[in-house]
Protein backbone atom coordinates (compact mmCIF):
# COMPACT_ATOMS: atom_id res chain seq x y z
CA UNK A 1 215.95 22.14 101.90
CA UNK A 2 213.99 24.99 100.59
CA UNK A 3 211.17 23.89 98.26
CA UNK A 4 210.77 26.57 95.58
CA UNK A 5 206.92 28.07 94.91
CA UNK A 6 205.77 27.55 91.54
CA UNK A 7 204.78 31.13 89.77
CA UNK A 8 201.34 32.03 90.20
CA UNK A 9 200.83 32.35 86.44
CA UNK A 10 202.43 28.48 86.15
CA UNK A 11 200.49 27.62 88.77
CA UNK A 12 197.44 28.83 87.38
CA UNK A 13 198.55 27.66 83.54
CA UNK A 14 198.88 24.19 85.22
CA UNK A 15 195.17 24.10 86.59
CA UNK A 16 193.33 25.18 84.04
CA UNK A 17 195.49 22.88 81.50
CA UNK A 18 194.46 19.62 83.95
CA UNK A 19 190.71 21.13 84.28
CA UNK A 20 190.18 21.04 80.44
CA UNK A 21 191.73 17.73 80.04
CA UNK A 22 189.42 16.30 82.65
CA UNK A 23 186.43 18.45 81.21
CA UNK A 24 186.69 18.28 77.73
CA UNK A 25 188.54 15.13 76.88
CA UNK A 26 189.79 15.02 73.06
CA UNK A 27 189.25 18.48 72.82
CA UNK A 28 192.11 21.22 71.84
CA UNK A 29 192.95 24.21 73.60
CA UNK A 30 193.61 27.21 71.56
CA UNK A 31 194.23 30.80 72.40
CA UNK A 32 193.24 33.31 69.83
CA UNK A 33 194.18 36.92 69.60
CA UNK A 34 191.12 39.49 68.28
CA UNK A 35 190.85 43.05 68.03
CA UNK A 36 190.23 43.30 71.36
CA UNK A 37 191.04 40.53 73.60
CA UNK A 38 193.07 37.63 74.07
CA UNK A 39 190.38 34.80 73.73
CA UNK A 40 190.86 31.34 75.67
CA UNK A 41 188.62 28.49 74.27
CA UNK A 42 188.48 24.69 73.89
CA UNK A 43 188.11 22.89 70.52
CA UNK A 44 186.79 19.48 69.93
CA UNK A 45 184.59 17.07 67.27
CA UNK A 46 183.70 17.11 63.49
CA UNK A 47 181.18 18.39 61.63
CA UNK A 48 179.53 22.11 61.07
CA UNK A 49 180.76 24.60 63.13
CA UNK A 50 179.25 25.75 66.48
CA UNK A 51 179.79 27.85 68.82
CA UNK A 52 178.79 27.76 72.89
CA UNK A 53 178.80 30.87 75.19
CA UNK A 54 179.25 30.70 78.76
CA UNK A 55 177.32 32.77 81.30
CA UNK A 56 178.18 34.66 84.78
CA UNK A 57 179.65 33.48 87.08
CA UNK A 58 180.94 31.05 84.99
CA UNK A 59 183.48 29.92 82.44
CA UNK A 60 183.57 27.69 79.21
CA UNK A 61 183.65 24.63 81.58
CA UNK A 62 179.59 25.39 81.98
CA UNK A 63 179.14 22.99 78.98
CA UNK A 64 181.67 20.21 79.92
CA UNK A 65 178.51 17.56 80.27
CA UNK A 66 177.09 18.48 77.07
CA UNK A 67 179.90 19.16 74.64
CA UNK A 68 181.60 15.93 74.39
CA UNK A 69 177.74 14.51 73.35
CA UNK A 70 177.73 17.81 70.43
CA UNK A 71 181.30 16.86 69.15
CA UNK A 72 180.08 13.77 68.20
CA UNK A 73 178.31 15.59 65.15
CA UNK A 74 179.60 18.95 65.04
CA UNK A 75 183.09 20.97 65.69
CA UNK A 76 182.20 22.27 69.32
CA UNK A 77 184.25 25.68 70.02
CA UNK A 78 183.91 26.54 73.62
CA UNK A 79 185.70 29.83 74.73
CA UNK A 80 185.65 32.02 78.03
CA UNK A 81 184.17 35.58 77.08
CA UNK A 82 186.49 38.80 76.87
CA UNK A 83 187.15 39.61 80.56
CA UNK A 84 186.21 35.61 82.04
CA UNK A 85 187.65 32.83 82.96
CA UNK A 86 191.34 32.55 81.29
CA UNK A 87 190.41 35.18 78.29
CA UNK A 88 192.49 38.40 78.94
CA UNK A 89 190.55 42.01 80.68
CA UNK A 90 191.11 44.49 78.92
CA UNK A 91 191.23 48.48 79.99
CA UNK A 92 187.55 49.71 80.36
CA UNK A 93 186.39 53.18 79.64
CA UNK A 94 184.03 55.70 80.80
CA UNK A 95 181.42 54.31 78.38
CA UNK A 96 182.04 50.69 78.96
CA UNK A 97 182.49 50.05 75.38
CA UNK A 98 185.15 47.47 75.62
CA UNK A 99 182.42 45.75 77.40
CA UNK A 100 179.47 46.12 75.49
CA UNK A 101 177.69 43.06 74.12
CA UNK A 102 178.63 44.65 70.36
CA UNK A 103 182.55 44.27 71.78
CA UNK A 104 181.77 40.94 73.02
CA UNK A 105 180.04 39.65 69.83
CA UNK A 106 182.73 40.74 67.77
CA UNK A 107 185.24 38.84 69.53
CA UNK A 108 183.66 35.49 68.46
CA UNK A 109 182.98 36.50 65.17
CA UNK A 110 186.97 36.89 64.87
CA UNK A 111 187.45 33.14 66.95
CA UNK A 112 185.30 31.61 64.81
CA UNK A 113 187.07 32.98 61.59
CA UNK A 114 190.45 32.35 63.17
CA UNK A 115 189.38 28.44 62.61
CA UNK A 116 188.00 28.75 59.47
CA UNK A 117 184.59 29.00 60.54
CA UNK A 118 182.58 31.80 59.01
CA UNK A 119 179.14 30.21 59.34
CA UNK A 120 178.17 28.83 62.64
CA UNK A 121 175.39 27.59 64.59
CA UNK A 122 175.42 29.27 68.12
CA UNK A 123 174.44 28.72 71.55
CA UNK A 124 174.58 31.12 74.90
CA UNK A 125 173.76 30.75 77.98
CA UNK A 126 172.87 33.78 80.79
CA UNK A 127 175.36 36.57 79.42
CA UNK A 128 176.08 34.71 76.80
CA UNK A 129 172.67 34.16 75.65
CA UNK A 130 173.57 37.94 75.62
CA UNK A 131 176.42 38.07 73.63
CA UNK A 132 174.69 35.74 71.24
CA UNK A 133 171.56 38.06 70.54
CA UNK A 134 173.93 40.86 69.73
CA UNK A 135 176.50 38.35 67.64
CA UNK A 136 172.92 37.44 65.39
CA UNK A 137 172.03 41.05 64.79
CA UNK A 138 175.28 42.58 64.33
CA UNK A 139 176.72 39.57 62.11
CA UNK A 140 173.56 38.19 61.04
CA UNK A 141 175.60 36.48 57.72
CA UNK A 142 177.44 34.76 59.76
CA UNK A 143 174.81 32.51 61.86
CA UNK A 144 172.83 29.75 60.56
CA UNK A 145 171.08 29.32 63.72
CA UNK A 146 170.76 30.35 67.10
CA UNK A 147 169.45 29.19 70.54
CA UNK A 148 169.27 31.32 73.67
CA UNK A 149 169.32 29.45 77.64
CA UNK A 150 167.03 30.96 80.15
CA UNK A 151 167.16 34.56 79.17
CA UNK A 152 164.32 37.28 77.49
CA UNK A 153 165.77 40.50 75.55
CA UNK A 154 167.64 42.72 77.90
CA UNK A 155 166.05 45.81 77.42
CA UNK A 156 162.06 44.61 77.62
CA UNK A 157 163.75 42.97 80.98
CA UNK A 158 164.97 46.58 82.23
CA UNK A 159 161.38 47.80 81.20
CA UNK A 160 159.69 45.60 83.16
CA UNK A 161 161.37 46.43 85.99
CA UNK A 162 159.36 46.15 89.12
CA UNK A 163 159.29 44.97 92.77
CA UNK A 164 159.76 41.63 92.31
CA UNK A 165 162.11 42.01 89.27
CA UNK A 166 164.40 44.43 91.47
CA UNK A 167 164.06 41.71 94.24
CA UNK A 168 165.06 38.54 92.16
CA UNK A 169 167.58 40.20 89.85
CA UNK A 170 168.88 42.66 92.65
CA UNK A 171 172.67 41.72 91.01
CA UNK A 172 171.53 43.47 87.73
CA UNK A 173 171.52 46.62 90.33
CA UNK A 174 174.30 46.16 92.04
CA UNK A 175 176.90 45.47 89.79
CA UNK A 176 176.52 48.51 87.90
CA UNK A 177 176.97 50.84 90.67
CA UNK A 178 180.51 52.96 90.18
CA UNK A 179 183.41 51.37 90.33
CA UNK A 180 184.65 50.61 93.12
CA UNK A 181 181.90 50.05 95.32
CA UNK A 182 180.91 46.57 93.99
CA UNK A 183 184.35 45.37 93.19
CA UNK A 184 185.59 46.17 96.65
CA UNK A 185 182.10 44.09 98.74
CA UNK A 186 182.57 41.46 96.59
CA UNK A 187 186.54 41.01 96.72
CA UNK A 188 186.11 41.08 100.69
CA UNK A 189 184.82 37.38 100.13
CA UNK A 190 184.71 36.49 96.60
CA UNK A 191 183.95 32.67 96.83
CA UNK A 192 181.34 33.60 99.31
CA UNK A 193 179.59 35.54 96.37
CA UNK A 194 180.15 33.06 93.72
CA UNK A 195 178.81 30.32 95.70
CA UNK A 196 175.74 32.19 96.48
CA UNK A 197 175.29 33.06 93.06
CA UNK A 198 175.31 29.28 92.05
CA UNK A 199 173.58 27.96 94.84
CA UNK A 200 170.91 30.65 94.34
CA UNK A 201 170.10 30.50 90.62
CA UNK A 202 169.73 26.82 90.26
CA UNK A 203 167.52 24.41 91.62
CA UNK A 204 169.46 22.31 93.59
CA UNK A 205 172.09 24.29 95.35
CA UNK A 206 175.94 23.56 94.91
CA UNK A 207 175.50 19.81 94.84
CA UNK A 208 174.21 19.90 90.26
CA UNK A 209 178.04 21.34 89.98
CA UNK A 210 181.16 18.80 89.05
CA UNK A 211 183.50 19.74 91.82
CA UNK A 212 186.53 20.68 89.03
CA UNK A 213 183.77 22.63 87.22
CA UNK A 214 182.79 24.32 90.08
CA UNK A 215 186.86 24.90 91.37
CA UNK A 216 187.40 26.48 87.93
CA UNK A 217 184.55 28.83 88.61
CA UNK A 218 186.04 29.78 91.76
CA UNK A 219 189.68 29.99 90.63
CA UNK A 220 188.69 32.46 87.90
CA UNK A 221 186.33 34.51 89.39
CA UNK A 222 189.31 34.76 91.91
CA UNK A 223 191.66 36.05 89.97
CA UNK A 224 193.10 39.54 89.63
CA UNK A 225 190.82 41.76 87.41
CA UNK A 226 187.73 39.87 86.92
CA UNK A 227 185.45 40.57 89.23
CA UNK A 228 185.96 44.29 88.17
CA UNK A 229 185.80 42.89 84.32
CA UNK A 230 182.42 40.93 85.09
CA UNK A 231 180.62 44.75 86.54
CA UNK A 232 181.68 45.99 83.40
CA UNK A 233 179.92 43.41 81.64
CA UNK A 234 176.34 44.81 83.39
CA UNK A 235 177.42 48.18 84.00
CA UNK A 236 177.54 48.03 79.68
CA UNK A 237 174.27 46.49 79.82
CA UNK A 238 172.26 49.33 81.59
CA UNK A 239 173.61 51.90 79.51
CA UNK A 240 175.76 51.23 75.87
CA UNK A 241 173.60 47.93 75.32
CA UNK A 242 170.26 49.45 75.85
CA UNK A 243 171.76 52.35 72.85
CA UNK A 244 172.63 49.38 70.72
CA UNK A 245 168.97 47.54 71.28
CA UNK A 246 167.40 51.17 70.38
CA UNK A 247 168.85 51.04 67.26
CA UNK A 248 168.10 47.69 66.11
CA UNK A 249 165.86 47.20 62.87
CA UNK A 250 165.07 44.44 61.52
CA UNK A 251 164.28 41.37 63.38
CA UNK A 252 165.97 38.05 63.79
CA UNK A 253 166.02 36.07 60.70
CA UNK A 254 167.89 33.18 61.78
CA UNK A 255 165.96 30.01 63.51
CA UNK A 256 165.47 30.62 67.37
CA UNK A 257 165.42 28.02 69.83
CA UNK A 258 164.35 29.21 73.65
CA UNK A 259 164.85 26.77 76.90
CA UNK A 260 164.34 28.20 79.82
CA UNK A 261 163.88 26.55 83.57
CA UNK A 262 160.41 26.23 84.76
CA UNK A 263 161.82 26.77 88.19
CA UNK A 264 163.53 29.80 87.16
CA UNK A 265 163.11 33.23 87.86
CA UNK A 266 162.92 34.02 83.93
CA UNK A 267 159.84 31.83 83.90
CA UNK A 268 158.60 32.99 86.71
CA UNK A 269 158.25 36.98 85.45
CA UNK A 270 157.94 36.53 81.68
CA UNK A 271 156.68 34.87 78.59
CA UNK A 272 160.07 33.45 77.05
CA UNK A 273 158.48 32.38 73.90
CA UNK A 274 156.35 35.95 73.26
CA UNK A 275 158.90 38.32 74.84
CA UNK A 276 161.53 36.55 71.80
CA UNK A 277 158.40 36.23 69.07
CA UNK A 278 158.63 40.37 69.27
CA UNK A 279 162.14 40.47 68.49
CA UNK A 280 162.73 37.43 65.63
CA UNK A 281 160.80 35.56 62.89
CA UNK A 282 161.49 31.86 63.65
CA UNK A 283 160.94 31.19 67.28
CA UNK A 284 160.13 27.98 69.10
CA UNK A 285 160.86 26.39 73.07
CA UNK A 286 160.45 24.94 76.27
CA UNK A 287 160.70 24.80 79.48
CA UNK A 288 162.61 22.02 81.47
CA UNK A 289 162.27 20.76 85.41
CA UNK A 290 165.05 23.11 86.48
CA UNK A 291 166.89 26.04 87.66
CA UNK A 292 168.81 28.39 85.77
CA UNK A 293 171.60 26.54 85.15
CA UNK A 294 170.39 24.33 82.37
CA UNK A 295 173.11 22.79 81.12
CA UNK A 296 174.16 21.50 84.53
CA UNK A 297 171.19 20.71 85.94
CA UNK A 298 168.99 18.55 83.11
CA UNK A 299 172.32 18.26 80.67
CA UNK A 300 170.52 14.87 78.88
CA UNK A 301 167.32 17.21 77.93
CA UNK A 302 169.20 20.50 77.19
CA UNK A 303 171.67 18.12 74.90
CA UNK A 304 168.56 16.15 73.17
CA UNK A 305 166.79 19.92 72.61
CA UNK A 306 169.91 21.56 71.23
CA UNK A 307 170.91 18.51 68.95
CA UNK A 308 166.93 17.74 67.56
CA UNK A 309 167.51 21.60 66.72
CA UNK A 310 170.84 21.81 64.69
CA UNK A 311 169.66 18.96 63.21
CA UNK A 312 167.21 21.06 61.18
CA UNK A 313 170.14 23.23 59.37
């Protein structure tokens, strides 16, 4: 008998449906259409709104230890950014405006009104973090509060450039070289990459990772487009980002919260708390015993920082 093979797109539908289940129990799934981007996110809890951004390599399922806890006092919206995990990848031009963190931002400004949200407290991690800067000076009516994981201002990063900067953040580099130098080394062995990437950053090597979170990053950062999507993502950040941070003006009103790793490379090179203090108003952090990857690593201390800090609203 000849067994049929299940459609890669219904094979694919059928993963990440049984990884969100298992990840984000109670919580909805949703699929929301912007401007720009098909947008893939998980929904779950009561309360105020608020909104959590992934970073790279990863997906939504970053916050799966940490969520559940916030939807027991707030609506938790967790999506994939425009070109990761299950959100759609759009065309990219010379520019890499579809991209840029301004794109990006928008994209969650439209989620977030799409379920009735138009205030929101918000929380990114790595390019997230990213996204969420831009999100509170572009649409700074729309967030009540903000809090930014293991990351300093992108462009006082890219001025600081130096030896050991270059050596520690070599990706920042090497994903922005022309396409498709980048997109071809990594594709050779793309769970190679994303492994190191994980194993590298954090501060206890592949074993802080839930093995479905951890298949999810894989499958995604597997799958056709993305790894070219995700070089977009820096190759905007060395050049259309750095325009929109020139033309910033005023400073961040909103309350800042900054947690970084004390392990980290970000804590190693800078001054999270004065590097952000030159940038917004309202600024206060820590540091925790870990890597980069906060909210896997020390989940019970990120959660207890980020809820003591909503609280305040």
């Amino acid at each position: 008998m000849t067994r049929c093979r299940e459609p890669a797109g219904h094979a694919a539908a059928r993963l990440r449906g049984m990884a969100d289940a298992q990840l984000f129990p109670g919580f909805a799934v949703r699929r929301i259409r912007t401007a720009g981007a098909d947008i893939h996110c998980v929904v779950g809890g009561h309360g105020p709104p608020l909104l959590m951004l992934h970073g790279f390599p990863q997906t939504h399922a970053m916050w799966h230890r940490i969520a559940p806890m916030l939807a027991q006092r707030f609506t938790v919206v967790c999506p994939d950014l425009r070109g990761y995990g299950d959100s759609s990848r759009p065309p990219t031009t010379p520019d890499h405006a579809p991209y840029s963190k301004r794109a990006l931002a928008a994209d969650m400004v439209e989620v977030m009104q799409a379920l009735g949200h138009p205030r929101f407290a918000l929380v990114g991690h790595d390019r997230g973090a990213r996204v969420a800067h831009r999100l509170a000076r572009d649409h700074a009516g729309h967030v009540t509060q903000l809090a930014l994981l293991d990351i300093c201002p992108t462009a006082s990063m890219y001025a600081a450039t130096d030896f050991e900067f270059a050596k520690a953040y070599y990706h920042w580099f090497f994903l922005i070289q022309p396409f498709d130098l980048p997109e071809r080394l990594i594709g050779a062995d793309p769970r190679y990459y994303v492994h190191r990437l994980l194993a590298g950053w954090g501060n206890a090597g592949l074993d802080v990772f839930d093995p479905i979170a951890l298949r999810e990053y894989e499958r995604c950062f597997e799958a056709p487009g993305a790894i070219h999507a995700m070089c977009e993502d820096y190759r905007a950040a060395a050049s259309i980002d750095l325009a929109h941070d020139r033309d910033d003006g005023a400073r961040i009103a909103c309350p800042l919260l900054v947690l970084w790793g004390a392990h980290g490379v970000v804590a190693r090179l800078f001054d999270p708390l004065a590097e952000w203090s030159a940038v917004a108003n309202d600024v206060r952090g820590e540091a925790f015993p870990a890597g980069h990857y906060l909210a896997e690593e020390v989940p019970d201390a990120t959660f207890a920082a980020l809820a003591a800090f909503l609280a305040t609203r």
